[in-house]
C-alpha atoms as a PDB file:
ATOM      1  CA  UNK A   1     -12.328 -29.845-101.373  1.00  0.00           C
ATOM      2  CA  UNK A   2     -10.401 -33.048-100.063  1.00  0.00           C
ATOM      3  CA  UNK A   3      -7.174 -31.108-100.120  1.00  0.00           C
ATOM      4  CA  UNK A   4      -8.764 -27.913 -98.422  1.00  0.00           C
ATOM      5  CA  UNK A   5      -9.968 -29.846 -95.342  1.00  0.00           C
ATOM      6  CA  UNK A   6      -6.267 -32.246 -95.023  1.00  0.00           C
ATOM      7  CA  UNK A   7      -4.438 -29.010 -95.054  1.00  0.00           C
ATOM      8  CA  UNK A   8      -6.926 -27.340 -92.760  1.00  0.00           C
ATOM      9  CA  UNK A   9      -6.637 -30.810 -90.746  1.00  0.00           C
ATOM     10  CA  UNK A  10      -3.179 -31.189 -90.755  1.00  0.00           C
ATOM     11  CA  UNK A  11      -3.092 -26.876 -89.434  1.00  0.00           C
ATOM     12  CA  UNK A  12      -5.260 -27.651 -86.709  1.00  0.00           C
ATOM     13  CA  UNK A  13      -3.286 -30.859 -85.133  1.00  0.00           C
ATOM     14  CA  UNK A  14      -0.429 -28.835 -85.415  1.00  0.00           C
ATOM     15  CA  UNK A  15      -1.622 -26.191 -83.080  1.00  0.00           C
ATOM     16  CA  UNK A  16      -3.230 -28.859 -80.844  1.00  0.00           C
ATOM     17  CA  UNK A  17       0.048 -30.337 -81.020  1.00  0.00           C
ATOM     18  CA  UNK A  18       1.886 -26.959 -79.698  1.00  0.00           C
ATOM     19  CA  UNK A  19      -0.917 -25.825 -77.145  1.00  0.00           C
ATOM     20  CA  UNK A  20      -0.515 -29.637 -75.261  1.00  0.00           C
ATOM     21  CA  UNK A  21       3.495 -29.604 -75.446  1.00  0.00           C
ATOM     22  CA  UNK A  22       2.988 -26.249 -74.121  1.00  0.00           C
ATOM     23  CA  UNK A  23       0.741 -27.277 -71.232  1.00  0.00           C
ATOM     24  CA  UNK A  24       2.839 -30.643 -70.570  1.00  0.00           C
ATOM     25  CA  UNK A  25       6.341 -27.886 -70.065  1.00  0.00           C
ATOM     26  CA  UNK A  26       4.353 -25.278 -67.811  1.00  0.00           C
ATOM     27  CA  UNK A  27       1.987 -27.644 -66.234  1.00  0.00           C
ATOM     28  CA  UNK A  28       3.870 -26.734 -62.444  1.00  0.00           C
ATOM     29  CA  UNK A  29       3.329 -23.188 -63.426  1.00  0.00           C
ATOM     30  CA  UNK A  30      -0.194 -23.599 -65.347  1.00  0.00           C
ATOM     31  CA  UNK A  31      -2.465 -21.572 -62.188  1.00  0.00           C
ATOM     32  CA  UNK A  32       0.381 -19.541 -61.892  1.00  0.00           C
ATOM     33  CA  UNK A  33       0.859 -18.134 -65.112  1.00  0.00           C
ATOM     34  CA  UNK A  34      -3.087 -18.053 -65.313  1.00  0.00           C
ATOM     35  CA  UNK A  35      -2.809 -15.142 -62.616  1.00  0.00           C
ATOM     36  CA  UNK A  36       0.119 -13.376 -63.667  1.00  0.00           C
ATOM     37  CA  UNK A  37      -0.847 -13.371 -67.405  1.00  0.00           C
ATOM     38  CA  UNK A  38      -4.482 -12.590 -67.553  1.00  0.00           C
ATOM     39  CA  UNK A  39      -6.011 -13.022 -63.632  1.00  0.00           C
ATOM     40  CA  UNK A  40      -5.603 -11.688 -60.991  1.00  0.00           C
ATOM     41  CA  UNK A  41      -2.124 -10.600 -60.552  1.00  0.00           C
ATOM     42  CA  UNK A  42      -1.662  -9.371 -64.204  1.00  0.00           C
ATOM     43  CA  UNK A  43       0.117  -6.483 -65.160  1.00  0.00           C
ATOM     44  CA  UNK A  44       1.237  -6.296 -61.351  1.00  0.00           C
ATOM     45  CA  UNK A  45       4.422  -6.100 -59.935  1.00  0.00           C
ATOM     46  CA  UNK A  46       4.841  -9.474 -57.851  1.00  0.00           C
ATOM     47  CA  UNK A  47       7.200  -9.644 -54.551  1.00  0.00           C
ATOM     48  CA  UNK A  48       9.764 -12.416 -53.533  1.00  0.00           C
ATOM     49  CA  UNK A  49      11.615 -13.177 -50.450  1.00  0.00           C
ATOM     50  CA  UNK A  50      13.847 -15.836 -51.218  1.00  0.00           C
ATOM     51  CA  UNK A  51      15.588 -16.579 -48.134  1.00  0.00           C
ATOM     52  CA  UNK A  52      16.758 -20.055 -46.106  1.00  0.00           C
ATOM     53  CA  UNK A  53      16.118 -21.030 -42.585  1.00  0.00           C
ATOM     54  CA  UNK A  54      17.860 -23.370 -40.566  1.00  0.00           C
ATOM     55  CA  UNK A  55      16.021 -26.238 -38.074  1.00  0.00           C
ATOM     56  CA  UNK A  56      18.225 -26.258 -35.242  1.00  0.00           C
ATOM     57  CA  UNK A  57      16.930 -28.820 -32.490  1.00  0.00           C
ATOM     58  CA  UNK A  58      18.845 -29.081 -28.687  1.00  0.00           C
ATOM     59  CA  UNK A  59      16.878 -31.462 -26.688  1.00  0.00           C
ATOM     60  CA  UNK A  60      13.743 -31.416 -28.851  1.00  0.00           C
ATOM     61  CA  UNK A  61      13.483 -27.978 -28.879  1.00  0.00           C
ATOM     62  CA  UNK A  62      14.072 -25.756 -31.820  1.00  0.00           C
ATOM     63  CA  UNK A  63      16.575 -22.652 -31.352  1.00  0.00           C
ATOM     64  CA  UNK A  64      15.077 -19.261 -32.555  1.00  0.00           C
ATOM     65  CA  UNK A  65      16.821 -15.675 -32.775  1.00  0.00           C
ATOM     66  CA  UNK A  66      15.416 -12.320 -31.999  1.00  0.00           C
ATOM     67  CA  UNK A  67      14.309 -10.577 -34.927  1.00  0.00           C
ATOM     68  CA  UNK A  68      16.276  -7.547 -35.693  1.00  0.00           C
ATOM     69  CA  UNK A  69      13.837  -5.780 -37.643  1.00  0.00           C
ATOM     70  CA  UNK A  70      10.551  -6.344 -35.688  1.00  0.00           C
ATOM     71  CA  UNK A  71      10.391  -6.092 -32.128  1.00  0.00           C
ATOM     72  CA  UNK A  72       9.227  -8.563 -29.733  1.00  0.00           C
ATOM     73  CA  UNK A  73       9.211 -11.537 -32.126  1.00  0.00           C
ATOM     74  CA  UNK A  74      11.783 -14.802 -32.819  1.00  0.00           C
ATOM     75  CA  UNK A  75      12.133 -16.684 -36.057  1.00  0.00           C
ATOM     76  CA  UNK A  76      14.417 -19.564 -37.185  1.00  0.00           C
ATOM     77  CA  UNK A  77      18.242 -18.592 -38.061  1.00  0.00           C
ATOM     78  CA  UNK A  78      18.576 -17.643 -41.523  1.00  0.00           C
ATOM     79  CA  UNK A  79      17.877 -15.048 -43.918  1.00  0.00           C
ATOM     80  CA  UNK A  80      17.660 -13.682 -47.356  1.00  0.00           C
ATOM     81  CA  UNK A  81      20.219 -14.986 -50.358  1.00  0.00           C
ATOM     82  CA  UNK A  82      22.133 -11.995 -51.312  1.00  0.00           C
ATOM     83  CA  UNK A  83      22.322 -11.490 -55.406  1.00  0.00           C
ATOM     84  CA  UNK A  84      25.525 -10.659 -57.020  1.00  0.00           C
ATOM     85  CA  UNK A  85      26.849  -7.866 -59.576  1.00  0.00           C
ATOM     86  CA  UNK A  86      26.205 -10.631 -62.789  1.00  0.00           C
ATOM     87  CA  UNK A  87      22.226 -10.330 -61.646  1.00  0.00           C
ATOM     88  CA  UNK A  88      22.211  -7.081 -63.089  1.00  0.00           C
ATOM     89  CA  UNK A  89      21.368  -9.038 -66.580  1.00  0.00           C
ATOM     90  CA  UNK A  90      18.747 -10.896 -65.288  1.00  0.00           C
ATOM     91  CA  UNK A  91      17.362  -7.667 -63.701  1.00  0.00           C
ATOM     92  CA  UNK A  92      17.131  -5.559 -66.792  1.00  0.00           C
ATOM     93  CA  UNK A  93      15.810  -8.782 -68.626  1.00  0.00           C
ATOM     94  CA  UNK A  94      13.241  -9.545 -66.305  1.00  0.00           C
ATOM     95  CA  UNK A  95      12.074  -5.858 -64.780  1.00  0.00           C
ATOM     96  CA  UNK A  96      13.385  -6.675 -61.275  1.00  0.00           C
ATOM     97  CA  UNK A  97      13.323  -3.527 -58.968  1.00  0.00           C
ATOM     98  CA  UNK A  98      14.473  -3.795 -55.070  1.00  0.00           C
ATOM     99  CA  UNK A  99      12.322  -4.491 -51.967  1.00  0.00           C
ATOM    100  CA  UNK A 100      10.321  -1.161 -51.715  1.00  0.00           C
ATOM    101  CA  UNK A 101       9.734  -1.259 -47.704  1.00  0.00           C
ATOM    102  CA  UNK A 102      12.683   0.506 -46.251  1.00  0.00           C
ATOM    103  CA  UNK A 103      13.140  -1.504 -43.144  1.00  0.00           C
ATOM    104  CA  UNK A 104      13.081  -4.544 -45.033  1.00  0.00           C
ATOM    105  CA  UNK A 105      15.379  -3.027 -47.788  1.00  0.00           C
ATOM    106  CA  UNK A 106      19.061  -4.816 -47.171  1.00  0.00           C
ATOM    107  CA  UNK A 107      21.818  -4.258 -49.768  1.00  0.00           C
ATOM    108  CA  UNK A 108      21.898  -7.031 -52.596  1.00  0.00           C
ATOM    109  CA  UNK A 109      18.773  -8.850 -50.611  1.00  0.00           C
ATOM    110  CA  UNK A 110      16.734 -11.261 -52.821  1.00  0.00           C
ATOM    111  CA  UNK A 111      13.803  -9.431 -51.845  1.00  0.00           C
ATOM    112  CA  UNK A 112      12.353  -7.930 -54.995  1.00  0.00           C
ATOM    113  CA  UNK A 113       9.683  -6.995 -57.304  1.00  0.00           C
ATOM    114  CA  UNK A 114       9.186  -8.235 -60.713  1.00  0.00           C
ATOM    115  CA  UNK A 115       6.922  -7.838 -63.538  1.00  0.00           C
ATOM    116  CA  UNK A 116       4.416 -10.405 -63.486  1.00  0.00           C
ATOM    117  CA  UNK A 117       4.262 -11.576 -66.753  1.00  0.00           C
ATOM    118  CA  UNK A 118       8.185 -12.436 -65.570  1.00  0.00           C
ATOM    119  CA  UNK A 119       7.030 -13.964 -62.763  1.00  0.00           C
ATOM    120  CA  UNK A 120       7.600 -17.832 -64.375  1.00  0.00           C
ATOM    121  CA  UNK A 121      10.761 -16.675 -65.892  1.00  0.00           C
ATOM    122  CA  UNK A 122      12.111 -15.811 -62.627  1.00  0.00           C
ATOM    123  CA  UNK A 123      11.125 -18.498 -60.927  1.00  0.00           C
ATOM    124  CA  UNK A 124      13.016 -20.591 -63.706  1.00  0.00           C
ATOM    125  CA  UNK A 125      15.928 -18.193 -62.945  1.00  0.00           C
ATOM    126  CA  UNK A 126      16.198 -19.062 -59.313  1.00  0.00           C
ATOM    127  CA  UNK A 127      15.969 -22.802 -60.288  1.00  0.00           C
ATOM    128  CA  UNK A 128      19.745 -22.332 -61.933  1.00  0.00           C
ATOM    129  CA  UNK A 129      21.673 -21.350 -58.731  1.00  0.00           C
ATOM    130  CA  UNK A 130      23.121 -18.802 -60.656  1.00  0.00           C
ATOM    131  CA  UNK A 131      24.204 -15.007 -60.344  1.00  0.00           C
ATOM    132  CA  UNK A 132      23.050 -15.442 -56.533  1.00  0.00           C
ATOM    133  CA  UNK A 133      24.257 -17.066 -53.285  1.00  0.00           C
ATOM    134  CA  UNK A 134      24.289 -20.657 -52.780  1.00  0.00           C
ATOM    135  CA  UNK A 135      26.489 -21.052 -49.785  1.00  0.00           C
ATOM    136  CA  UNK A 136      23.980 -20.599 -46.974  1.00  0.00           C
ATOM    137  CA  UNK A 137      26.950 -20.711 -44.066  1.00  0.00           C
ATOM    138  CA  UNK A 138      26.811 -16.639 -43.868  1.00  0.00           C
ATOM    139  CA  UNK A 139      23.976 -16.392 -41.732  1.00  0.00           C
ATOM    140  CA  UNK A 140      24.838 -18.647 -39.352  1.00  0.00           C
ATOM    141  CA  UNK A 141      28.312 -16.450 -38.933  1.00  0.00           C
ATOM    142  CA  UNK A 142      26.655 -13.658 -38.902  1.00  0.00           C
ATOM    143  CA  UNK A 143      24.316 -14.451 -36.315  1.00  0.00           C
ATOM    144  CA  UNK A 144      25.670 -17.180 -33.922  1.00  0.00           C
ATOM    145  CA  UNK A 145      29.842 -16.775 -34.819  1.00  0.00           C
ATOM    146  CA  UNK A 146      30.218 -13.065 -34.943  1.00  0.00           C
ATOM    147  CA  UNK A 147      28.135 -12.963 -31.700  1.00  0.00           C
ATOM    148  CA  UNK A 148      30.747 -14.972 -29.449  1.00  0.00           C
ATOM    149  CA  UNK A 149      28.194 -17.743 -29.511  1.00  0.00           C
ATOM    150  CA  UNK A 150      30.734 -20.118 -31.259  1.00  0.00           C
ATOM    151  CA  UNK A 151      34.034 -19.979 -32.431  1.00  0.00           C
ATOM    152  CA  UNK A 152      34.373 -20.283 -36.054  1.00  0.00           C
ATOM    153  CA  UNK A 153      36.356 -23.600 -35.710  1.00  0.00           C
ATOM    154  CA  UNK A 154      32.624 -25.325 -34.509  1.00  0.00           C
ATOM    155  CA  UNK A 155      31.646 -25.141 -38.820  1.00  0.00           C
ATOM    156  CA  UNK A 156      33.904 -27.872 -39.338  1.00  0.00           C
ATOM    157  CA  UNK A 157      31.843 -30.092 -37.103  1.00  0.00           C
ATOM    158  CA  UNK A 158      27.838 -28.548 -38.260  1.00  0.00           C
ATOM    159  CA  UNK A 159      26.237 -30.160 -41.123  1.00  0.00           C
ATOM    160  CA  UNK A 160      23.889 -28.208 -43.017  1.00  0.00           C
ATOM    161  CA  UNK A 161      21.437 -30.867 -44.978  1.00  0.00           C
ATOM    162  CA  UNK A 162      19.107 -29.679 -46.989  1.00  0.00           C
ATOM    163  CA  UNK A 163      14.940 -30.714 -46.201  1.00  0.00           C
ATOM    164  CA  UNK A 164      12.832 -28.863 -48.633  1.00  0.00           C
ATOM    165  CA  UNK A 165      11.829 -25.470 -49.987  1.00  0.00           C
ATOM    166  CA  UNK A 166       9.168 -24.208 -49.065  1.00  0.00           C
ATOM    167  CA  UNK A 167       6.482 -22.414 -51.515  1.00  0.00           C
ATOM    168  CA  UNK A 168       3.736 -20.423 -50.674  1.00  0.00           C
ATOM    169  CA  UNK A 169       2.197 -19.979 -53.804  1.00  0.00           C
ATOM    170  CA  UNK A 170       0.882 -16.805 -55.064  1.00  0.00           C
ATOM    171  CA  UNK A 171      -1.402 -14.685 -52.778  1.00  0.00           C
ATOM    172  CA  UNK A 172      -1.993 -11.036 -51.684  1.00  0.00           C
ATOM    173  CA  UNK A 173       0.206  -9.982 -48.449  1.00  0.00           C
ATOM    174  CA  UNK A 174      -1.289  -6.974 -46.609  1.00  0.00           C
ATOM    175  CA  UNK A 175       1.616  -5.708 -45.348  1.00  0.00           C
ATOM    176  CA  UNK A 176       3.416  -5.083 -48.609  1.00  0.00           C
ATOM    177  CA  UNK A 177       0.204  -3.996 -50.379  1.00  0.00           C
ATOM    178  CA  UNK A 178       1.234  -6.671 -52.982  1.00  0.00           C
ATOM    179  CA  UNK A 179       0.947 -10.083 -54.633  1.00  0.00           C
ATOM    180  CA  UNK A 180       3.904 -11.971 -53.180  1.00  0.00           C
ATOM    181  CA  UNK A 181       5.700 -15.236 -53.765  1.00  0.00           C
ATOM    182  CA  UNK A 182       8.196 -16.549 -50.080  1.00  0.00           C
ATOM    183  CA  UNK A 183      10.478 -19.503 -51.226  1.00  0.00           C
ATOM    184  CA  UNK A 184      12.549 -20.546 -48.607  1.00  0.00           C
ATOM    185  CA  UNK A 185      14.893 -22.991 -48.477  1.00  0.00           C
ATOM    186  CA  UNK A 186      14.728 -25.397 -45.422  1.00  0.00           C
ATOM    187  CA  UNK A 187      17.772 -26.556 -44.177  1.00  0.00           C
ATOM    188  CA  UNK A 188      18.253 -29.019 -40.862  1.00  0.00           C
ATOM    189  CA  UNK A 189      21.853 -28.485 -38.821  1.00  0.00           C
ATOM    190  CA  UNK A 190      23.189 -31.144 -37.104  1.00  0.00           C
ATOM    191  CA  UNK A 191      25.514 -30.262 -34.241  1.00  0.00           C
ATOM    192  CA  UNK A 192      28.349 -31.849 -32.376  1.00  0.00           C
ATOM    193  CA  UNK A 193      27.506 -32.390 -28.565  1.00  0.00           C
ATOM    194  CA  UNK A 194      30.400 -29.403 -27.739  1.00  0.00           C
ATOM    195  CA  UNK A 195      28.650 -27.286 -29.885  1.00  0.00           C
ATOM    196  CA  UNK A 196      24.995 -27.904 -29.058  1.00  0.00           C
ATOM    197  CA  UNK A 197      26.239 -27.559 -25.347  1.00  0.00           C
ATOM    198  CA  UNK A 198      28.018 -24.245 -25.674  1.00  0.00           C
ATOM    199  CA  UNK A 199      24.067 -22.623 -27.209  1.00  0.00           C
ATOM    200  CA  UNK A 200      22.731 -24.276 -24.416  1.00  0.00           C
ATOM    201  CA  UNK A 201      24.649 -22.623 -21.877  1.00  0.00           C
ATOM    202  CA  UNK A 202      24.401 -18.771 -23.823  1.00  0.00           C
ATOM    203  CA  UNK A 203      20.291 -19.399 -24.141  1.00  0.00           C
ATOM    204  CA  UNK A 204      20.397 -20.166 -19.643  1.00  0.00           C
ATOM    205  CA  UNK A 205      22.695 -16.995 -19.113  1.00  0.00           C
ATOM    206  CA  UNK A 206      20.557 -14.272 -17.608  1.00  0.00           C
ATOM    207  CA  UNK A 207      20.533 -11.940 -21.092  1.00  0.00           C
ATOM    208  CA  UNK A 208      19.023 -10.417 -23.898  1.00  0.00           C
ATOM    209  CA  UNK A 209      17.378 -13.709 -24.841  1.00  0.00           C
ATOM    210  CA  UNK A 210      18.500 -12.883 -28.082  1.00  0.00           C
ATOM    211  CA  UNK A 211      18.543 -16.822 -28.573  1.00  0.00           C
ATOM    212  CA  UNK A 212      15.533 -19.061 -26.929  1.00  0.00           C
ATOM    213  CA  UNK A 213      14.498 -22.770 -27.144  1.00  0.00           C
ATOM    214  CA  UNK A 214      10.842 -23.104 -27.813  1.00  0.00           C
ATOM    215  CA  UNK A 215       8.473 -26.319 -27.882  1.00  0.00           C
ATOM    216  CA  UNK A 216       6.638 -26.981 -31.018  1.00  0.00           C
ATOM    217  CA  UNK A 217       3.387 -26.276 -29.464  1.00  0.00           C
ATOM    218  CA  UNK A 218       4.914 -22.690 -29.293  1.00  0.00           C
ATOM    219  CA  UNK A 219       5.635 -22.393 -32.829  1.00  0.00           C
ATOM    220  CA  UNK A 220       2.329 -23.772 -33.795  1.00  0.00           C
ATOM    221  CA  UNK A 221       0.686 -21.179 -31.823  1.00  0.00           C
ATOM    222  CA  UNK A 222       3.365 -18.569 -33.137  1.00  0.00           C
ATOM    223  CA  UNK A 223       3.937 -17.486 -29.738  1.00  0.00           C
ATOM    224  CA  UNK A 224       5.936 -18.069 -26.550  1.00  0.00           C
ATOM    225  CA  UNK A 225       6.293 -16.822 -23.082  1.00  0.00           C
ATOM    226  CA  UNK A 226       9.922 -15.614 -21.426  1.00  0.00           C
ATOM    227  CA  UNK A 227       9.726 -14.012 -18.242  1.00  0.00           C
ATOM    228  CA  UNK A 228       6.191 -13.157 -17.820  1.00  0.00           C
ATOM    229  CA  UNK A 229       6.341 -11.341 -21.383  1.00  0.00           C
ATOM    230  CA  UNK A 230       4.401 -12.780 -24.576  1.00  0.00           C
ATOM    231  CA  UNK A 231       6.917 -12.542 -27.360  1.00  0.00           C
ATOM    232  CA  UNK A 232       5.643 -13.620 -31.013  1.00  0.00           C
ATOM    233  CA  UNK A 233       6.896 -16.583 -32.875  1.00  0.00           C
ATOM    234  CA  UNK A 234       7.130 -15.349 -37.010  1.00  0.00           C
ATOM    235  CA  UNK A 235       4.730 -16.568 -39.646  1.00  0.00           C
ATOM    236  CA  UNK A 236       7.324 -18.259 -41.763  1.00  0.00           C
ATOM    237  CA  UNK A 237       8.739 -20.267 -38.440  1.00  0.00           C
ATOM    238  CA  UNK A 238       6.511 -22.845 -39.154  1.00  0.00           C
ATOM    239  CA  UNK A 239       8.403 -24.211 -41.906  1.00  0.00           C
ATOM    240  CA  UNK A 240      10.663 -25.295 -40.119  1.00  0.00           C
ATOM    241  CA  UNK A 241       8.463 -27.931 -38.109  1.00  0.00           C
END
């Protein structure tokens, strides 16, 4: 009997012993992999946007761009990391299918769906840096260089110093009909005085306004005034406060 109940002793620390080295690894992920395994969320398809946005501050006021996919609304300079050919492997592994909104669907985008028992596996994924972009200069070419805005000389004088990333957590978007994950990489550029000048002088041209200085009390209200016209200030602008 003495040997029955050591062996059955010495079976149940060693499970103990698994289930708390288990909890001490995923303890970040614990709620997380609550929902995704057997809450909410389970056996669901879960949506990321992983994407980095750029605080850019002239004068105490932070520059936003005209959103090119929604109409009458600004958000910080940035966008989505683009994913490269190796990711195919870790989208077979994982279940990852593409953004399924077409006028949010960009080629390569890191906006996807994965499984959601994946969903802490992924996140682990994105952790490495690899298979993906890393170099978050593209953006800012693409939306302030190859706009005449700057010459692509200025880079050599911008500093692009990573904050934080912001996480939002799992939670139910409306608009996507989907649980959804947004990690976005926060990023603060520091300007030369030539630079900084030269966006001052294209947001005072009589335009587009496709670039605009706003107050913070505009981004906390997510909304600003140009002209007479209310223009919206995007959800995720915030993050960049």
């Amino acid at each position: 009997m003495w040997l029955i109940l050591t062996i059955f002793s010495a079976i149940i620390s060693f499970f103990v012993g698994v289930f708390l080295k288990w909890i001490i690894k995923n303890k970040p992920y614990l709620k997380l992999w609550i929902n995704t395994n057997i809450g909410k969320a389970r056996k669901k398809q879960v949506r990321f946007s992983l994407a980095y946005l750029f605080r850019i501050k002239i004068d105490g006021k932070y520059l936003l761009v005209k959103n090119s996919k929604i109409s009458n609304q600004y958000q910080p300079i940035g966008g989505v990391y683009k994913k490269f050919k190796s990711f195919k492997t870790i989208s077979d592994e994982l279940g990852v299918t593409d953004e399924k909104k077409e006028n949010f669907r960009v080629s390569n985008d890191l906006r996807v769906y994965v499984q959601s028992k994946n969903v802490i596996k992924f996140l682990e994924w994105f952790k490495t840096r690899r298979n993906r972009e890393v170099n978050v200069v593209r953006e800012f070419i693409e939306e302030i260089v190859d706009k005449n805005i700057l010459e692509i000389q200025n880079l050599r004088d911008i500093e692009f110093e990573f904050i934080r990333t912001y996480d939002s957590g799992l939670h139910y978007a409306e608009q996507f009909s989907s649980y959804e994950i947004l990690l976005h990489d926060i990023f603060e550029v520091r300007l030369k005085s030539n630079a900084a000048e030269k966006l001052k002088q294209y947001v005072d041209l009589p335009s587009d306004n496709y670039l605009i200085l706003v107050e913070q009390t505009d981004i906390l209200r997510k909304a600003v005034t140009i002209g007479g016209v209310d223009y919206k200030i995007g959800e995720q602008t915030i993050n960049i406060l």
